[in-house]
N, C-alpha and C. Protein backbone atom coordinates (compact mmCIF):
# COMPACT_ATOMS: atom_id res chain seq x y z
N UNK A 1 11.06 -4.70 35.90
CA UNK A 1 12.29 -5.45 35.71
C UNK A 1 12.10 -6.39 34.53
N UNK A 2 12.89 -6.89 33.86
CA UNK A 2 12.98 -7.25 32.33
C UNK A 2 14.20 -8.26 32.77
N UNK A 3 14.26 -8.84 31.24
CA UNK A 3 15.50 -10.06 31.31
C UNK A 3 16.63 -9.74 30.41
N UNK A 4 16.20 -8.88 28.99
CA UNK A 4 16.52 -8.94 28.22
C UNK A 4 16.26 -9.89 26.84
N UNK A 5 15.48 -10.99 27.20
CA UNK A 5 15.21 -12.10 26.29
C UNK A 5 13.74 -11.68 25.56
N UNK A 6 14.38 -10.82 24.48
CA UNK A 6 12.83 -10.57 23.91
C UNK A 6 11.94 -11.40 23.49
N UNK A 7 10.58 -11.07 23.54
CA UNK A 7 9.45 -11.93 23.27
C UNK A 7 8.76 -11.67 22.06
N UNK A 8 8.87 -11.11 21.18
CA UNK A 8 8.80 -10.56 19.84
C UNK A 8 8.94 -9.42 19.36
N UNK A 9 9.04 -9.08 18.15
CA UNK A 9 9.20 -7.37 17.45
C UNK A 9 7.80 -7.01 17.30
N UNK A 10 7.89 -5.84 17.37
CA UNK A 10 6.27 -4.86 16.84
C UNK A 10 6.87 -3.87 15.98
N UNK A 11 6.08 -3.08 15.70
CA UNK A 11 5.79 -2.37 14.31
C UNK A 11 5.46 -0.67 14.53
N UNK A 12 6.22 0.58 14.64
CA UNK A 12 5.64 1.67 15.07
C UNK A 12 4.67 1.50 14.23
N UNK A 13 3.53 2.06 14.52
CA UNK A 13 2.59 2.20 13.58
C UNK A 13 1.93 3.89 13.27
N UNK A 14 2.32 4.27 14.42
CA UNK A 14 1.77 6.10 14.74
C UNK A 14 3.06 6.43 15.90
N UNK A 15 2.85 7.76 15.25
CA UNK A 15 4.17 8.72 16.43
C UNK A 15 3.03 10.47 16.62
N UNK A 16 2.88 10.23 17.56
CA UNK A 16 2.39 11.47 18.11
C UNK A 16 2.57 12.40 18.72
N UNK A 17 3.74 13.67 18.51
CA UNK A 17 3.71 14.44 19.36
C UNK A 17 3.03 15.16 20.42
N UNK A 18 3.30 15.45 22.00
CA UNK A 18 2.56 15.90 22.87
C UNK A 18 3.77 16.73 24.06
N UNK A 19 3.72 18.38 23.16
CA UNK A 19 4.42 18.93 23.80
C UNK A 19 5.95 18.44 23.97
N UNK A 20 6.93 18.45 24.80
CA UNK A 20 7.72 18.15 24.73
C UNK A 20 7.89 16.02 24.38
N UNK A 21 6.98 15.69 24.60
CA UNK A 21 6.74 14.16 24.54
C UNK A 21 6.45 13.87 23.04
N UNK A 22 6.13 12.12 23.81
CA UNK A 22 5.86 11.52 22.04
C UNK A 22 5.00 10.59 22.91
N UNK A 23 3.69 10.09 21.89
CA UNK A 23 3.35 8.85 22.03
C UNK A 23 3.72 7.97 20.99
N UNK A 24 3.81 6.77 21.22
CA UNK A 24 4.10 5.90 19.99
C UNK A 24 2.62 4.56 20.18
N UNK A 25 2.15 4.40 19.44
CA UNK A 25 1.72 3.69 18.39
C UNK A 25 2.44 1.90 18.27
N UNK A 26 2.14 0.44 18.46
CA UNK A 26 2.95 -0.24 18.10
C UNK A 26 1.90 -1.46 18.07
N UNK A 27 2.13 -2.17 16.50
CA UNK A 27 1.36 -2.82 16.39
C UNK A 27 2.40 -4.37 16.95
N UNK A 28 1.53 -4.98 17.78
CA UNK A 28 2.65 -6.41 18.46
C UNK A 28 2.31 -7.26 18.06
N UNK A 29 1.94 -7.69 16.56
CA UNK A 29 1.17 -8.97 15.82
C UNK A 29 2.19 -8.77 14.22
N UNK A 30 2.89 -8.07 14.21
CA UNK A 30 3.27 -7.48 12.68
C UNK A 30 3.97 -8.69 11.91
N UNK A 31 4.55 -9.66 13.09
CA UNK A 31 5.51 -10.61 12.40
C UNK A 31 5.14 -12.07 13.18
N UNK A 32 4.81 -12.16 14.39
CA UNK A 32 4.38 -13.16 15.16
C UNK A 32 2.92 -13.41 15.36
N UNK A 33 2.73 -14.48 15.63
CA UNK A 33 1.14 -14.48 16.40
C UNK A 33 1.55 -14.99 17.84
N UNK A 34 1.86 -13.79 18.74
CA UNK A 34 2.54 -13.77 19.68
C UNK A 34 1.26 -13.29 20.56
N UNK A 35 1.06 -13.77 21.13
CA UNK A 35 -0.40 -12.97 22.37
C UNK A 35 0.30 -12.90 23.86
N UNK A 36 0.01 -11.92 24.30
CA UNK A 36 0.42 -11.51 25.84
C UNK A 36 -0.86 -10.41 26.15
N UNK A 37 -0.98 -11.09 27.33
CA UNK A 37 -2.30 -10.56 28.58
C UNK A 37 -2.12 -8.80 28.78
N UNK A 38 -1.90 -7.92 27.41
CA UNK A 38 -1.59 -6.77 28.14
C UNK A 38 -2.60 -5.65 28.76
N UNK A 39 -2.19 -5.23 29.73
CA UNK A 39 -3.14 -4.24 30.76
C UNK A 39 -2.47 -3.25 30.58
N UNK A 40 -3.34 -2.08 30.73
CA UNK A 40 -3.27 -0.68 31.05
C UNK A 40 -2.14 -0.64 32.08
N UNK A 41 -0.96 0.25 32.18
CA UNK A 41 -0.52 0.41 33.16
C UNK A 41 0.67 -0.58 33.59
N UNK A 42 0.56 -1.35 32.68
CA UNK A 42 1.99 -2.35 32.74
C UNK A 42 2.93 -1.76 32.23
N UNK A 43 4.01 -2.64 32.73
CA UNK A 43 5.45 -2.00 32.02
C UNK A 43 5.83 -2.92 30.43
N UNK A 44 6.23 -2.29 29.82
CA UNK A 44 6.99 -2.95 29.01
C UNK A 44 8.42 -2.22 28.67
N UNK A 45 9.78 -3.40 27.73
CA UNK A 45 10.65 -3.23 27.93
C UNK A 45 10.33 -3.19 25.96
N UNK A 46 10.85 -1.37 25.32
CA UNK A 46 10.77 -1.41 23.99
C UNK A 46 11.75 -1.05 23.64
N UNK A 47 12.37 -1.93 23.10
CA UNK A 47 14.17 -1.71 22.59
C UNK A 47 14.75 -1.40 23.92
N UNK A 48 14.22 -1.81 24.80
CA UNK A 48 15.16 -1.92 26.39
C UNK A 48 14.45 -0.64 27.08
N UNK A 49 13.85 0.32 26.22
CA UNK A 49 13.38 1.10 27.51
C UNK A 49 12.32 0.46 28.30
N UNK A 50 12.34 1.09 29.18
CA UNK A 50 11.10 0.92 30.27
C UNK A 50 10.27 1.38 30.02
N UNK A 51 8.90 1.39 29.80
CA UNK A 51 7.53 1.98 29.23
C UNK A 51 6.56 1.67 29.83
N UNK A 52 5.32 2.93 30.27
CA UNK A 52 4.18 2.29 30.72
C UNK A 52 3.42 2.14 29.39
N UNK A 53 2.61 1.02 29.77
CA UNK A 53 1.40 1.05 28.48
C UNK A 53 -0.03 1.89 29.15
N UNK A 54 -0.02 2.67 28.05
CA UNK A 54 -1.06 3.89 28.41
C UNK A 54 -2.76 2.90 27.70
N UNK A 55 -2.33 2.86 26.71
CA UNK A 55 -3.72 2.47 25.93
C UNK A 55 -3.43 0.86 24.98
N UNK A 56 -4.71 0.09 25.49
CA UNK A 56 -4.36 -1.31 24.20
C UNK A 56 -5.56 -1.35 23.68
N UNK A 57 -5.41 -1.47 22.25
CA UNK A 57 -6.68 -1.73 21.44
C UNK A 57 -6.20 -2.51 19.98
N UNK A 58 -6.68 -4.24 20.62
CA UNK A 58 -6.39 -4.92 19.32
C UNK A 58 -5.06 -4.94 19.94
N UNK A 59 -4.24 -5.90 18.81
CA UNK A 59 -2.91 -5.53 18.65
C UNK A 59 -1.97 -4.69 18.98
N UNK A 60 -2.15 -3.50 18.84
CA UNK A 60 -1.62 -1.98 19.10
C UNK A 60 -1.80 -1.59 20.88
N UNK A 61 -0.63 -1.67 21.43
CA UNK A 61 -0.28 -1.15 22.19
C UNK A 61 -0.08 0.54 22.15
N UNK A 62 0.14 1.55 23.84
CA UNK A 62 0.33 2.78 22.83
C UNK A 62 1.08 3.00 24.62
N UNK A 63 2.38 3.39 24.14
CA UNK A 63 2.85 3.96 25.54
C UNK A 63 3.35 5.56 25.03
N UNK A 64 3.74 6.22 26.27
CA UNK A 64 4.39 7.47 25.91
C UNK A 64 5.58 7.51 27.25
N UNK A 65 6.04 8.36 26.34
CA UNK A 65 7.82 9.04 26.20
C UNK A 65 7.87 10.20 26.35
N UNK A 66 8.47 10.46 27.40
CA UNK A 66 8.93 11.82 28.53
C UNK A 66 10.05 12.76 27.52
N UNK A 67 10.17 13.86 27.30
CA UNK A 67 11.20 14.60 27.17
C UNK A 67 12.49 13.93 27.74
N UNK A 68 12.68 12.94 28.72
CA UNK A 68 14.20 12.60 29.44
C UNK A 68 14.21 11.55 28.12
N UNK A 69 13.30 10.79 28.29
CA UNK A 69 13.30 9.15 27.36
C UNK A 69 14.09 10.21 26.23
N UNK A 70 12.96 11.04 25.24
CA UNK A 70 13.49 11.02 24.25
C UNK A 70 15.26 11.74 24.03
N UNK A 71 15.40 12.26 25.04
CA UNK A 71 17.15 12.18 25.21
C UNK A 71 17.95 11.86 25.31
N UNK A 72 17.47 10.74 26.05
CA UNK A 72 18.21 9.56 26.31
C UNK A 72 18.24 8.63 25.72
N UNK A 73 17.31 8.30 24.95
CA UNK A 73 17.48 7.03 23.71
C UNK A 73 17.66 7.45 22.57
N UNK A 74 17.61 6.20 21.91
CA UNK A 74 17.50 6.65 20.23
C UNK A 74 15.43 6.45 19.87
N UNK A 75 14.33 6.90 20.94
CA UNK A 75 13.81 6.50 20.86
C UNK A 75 12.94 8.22 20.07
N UNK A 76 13.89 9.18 20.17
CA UNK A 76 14.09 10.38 19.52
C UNK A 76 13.76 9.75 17.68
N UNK A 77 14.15 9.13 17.34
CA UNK A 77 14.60 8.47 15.60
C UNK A 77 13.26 7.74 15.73
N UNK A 78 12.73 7.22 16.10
CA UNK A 78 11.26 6.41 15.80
C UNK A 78 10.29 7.00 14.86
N UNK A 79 10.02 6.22 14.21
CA UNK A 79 8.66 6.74 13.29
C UNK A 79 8.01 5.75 12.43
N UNK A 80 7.17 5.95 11.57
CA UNK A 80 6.30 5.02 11.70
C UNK A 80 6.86 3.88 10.66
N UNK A 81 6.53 2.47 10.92
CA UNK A 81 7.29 0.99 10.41
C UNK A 81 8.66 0.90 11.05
N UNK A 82 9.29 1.84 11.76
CA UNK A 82 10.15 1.11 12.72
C UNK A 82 10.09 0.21 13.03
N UNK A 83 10.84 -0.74 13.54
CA UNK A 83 10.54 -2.28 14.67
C UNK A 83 11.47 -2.32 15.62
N UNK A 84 10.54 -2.52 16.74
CA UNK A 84 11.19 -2.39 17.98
C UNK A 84 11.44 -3.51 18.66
N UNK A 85 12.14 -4.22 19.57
CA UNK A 85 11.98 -5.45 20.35
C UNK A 85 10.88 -5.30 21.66
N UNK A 86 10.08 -6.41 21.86
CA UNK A 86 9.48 -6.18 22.79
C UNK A 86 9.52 -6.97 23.75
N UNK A 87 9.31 -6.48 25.10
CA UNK A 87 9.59 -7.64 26.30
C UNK A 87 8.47 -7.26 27.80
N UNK A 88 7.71 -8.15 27.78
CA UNK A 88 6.44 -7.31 29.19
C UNK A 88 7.16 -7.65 30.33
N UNK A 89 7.21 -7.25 31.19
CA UNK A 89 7.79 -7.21 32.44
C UNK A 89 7.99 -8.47 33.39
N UNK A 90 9.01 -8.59 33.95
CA UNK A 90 9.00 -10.34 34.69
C UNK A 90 7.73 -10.45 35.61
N UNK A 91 6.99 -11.36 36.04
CA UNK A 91 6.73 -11.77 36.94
C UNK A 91 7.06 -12.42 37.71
N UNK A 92 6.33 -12.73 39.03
CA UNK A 92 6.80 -13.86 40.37
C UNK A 92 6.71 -14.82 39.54
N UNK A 93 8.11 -16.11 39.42
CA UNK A 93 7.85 -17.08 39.01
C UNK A 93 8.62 -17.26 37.73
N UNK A 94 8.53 -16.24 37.14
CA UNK A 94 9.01 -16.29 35.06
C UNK A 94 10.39 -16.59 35.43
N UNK A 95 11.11 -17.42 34.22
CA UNK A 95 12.24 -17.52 34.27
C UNK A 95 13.27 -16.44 33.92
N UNK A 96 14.28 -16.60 34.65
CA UNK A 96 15.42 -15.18 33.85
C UNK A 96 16.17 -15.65 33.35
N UNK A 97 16.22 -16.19 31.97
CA UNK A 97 17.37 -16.48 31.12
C UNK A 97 18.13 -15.31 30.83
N UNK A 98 17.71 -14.08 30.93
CA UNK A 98 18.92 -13.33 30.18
C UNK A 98 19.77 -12.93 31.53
N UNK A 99 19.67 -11.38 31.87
CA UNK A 99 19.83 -11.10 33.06
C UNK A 99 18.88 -9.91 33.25
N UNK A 100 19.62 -9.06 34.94
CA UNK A 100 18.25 -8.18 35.44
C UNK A 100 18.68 -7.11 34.30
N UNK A 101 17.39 -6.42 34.16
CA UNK A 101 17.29 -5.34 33.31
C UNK A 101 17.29 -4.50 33.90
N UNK A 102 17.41 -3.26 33.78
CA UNK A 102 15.70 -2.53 34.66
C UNK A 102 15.47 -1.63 33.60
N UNK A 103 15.73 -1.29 32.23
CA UNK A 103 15.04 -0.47 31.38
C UNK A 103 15.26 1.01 31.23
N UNK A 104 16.33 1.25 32.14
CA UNK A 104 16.55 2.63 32.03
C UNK A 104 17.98 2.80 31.40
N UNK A 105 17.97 3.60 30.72
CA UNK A 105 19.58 3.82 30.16
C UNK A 105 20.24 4.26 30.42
N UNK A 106 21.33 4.04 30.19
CA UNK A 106 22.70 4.55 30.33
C UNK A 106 22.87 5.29 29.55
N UNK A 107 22.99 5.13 27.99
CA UNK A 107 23.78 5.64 27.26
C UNK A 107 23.37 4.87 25.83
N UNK A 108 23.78 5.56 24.90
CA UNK A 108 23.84 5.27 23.22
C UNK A 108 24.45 4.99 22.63
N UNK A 109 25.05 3.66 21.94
CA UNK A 109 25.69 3.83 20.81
C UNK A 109 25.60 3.86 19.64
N UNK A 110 26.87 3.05 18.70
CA UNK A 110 26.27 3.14 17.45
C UNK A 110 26.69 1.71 17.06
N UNK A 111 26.87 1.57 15.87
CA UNK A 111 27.15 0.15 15.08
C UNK A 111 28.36 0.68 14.62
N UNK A 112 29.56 0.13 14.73
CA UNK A 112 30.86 0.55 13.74
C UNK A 112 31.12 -0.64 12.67
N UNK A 113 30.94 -1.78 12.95
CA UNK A 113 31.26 -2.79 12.09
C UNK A 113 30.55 -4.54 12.74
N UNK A 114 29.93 -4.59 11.48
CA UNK A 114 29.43 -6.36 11.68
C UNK A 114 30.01 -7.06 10.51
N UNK A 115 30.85 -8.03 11.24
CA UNK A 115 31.35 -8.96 10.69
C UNK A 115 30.92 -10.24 10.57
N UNK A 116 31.17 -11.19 9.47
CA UNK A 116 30.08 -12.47 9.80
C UNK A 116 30.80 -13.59 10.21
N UNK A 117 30.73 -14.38 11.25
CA UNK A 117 31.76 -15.69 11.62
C UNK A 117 32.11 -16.10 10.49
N UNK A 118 33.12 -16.67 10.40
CA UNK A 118 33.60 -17.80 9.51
C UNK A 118 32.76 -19.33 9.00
N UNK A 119 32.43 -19.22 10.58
CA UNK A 119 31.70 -20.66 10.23
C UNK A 119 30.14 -20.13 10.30
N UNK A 120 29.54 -18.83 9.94
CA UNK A 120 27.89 -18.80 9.84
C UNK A 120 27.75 -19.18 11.18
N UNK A 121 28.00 -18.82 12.27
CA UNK A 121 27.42 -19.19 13.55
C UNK A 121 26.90 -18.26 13.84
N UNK A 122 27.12 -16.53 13.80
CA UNK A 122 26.68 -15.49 13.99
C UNK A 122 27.64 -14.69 13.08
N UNK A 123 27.35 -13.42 14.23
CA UNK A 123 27.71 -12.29 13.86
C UNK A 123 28.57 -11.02 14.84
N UNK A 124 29.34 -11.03 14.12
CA UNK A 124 30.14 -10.26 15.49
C UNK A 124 29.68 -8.38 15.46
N UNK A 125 29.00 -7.81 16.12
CA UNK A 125 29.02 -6.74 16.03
C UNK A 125 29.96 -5.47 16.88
N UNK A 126 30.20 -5.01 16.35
CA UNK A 126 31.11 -4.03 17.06
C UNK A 126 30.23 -2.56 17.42
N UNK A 127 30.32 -2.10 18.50
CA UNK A 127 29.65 -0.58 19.04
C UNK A 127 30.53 0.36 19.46
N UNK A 128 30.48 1.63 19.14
CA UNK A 128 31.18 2.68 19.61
C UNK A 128 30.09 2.87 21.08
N UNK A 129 30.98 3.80 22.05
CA UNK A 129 29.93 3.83 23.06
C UNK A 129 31.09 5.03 23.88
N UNK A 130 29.75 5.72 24.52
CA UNK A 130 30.62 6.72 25.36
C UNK A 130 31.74 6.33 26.27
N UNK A 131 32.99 6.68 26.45
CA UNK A 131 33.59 6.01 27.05
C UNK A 131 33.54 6.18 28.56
N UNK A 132 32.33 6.68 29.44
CA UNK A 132 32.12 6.97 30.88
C UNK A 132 31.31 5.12 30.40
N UNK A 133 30.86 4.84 29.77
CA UNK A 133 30.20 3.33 29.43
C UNK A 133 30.90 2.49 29.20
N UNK A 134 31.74 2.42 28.50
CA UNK A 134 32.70 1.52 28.40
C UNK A 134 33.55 1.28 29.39
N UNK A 135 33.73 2.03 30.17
CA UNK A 135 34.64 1.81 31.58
C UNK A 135 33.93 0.79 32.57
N UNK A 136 32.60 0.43 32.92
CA UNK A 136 31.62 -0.29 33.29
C UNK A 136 31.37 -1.17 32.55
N UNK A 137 31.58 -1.20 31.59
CA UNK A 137 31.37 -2.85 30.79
C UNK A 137 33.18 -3.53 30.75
N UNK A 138 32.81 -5.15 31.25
CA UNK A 138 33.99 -5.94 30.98
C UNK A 138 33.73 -7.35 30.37
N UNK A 139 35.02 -7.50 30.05
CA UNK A 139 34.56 -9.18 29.01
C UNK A 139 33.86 -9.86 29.54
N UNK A 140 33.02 -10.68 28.48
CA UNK A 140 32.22 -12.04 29.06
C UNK A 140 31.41 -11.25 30.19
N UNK A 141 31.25 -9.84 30.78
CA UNK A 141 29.75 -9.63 31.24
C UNK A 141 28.51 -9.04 30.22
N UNK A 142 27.64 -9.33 31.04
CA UNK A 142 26.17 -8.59 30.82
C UNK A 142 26.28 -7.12 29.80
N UNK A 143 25.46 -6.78 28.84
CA UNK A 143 24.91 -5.55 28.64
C UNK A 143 23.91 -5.80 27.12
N UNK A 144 22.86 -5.17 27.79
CA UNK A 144 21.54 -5.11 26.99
C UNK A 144 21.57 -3.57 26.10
N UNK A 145 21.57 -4.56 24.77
CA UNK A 145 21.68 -3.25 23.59
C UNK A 145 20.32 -3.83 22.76
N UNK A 146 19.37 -2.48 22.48
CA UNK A 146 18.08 -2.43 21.82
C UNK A 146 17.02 -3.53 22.70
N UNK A 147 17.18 -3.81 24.12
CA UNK A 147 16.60 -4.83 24.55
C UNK A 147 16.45 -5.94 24.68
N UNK A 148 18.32 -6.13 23.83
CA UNK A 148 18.33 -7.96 24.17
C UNK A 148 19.61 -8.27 24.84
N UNK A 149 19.60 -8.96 25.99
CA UNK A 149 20.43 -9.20 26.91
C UNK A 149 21.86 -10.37 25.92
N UNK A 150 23.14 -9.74 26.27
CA UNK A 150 24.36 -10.16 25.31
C UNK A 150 25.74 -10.04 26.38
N UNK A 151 26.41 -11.00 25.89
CA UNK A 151 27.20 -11.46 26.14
C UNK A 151 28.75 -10.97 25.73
N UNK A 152 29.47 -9.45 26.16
CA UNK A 152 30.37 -8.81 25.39
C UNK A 152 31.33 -9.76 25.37
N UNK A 153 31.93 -9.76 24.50
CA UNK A 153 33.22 -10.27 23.83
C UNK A 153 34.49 -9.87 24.27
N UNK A 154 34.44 -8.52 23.76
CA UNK A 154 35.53 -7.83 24.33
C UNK A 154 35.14 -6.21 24.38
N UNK A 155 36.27 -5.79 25.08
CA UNK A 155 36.19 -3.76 25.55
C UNK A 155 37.43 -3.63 24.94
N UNK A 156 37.22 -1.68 24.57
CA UNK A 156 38.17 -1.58 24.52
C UNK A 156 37.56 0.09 24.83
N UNK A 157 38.81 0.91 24.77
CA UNK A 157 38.58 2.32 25.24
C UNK A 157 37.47 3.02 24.62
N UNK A 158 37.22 2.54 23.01
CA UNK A 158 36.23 3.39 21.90
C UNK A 158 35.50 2.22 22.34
N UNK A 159 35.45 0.98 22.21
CA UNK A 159 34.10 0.32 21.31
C UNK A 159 34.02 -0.86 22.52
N UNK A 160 32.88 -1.69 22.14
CA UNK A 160 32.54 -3.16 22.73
C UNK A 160 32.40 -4.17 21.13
N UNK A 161 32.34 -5.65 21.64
CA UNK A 161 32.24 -6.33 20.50
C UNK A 161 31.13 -7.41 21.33
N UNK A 162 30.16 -7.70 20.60
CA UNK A 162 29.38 -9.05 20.63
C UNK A 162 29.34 -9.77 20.07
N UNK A 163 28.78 -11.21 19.73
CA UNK A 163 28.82 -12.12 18.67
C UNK A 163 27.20 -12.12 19.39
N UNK A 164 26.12 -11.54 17.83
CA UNK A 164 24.70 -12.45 17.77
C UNK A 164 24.56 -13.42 17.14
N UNK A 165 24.46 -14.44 17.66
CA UNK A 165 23.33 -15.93 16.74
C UNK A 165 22.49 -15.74 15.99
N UNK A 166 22.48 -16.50 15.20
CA UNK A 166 21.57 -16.11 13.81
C UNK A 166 19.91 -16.43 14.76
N UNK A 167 19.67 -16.97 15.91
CA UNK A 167 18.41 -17.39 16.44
C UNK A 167 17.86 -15.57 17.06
N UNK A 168 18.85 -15.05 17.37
CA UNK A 168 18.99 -13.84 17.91
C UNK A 168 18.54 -13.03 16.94
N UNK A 169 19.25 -13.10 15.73
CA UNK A 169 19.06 -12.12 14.95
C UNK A 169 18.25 -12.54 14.08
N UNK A 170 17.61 -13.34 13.81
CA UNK A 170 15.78 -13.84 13.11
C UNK A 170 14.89 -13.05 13.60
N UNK A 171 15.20 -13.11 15.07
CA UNK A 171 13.58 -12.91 16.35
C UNK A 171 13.74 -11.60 16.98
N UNK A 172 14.92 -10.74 16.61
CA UNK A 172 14.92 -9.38 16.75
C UNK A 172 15.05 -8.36 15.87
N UNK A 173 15.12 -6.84 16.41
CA UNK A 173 15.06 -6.29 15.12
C UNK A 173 16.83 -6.62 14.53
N UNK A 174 17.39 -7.06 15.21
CA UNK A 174 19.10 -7.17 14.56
C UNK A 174 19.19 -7.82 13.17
N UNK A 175 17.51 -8.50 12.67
CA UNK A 175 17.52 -9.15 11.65
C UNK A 175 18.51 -8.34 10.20
């Protein structure tokens, strides 16, 4: 389970095919000096998927991706210097500023249009999205796009709209 409130970007660094799978490669030092306790076998949340971590050495994390993952995400498009958002899994105790996650997807969209506030406060982005998805999303609720928990604006039959903060979009890949 995840919050959505990412804890820094990493860096594909290697993409490895394995049969219908992928491993990926991700260096978690590329932009932060961000340290987290990671173990074999934990979850992490990369661009919102759910991931076990298979192997850590140094910096470089290395999880792998099922034939479903890569269908289901855009995690199909990865390769190497990508940047992903990253988020390790809640514990007993951690706070939940964003909301519950759980890392598995729904669905894909795209970007149709980012517009910039008037007053530089953010950024309004607009998403096309399947519309069996859009029927489940409503104003002013919850939905986690690339792994960071947001606040929709508005629905409509084609698209959703968000407004990111420029604090948002520094510390993710939305930069």
């Amino acid at each position: 389970m995840f919050t959505g409130i990412v804890k820094a970007t990493g860096k594909i660094v290697n993409v490895d095919n394995h049969g219908s799978g992928r491993q990926i490669h991700i260096d978690t030092s590329h932009k932060y000096d961000w340290k987290y306790d990671w173990q074999e076998g934990n979850s992490v949340s990369v661009n919102g998927i759910c991931l076990t971590l298979t192997n850590i050495k140094q910096d470089v994390i290395t999880c792998e991706l099922s034939e479903e993952t890569l269908a289901k995400t855009t995690a199909q498009n990865w390769v190497p210097s990508y940047l992903v958002n990253l988020e390790p899994a809640l514990k007993l105790g951690d706070e939940l500023g964003g909301h519950w996650v759980t890392g598995h997807i729904d669905a894909t969209g795209k970007i149709a249009e980012i517009q910039q506030d008037k007053d530089e406060l953010g950024a309004r982005f607009t998403f096309t999205a399947p519309s069996e998805l859009l029927k489940l999303v409503v104003d002013k609720g919850s939905i986690t796009i690339d792994g960071v928990s947001l606040t929709v604006n508005q629905t409509s039959e084609k698209d959703l709209t968000v407004t990111i903060i420029p604090w948002t979009r520094k510390n993710t890949i939305f930069e």
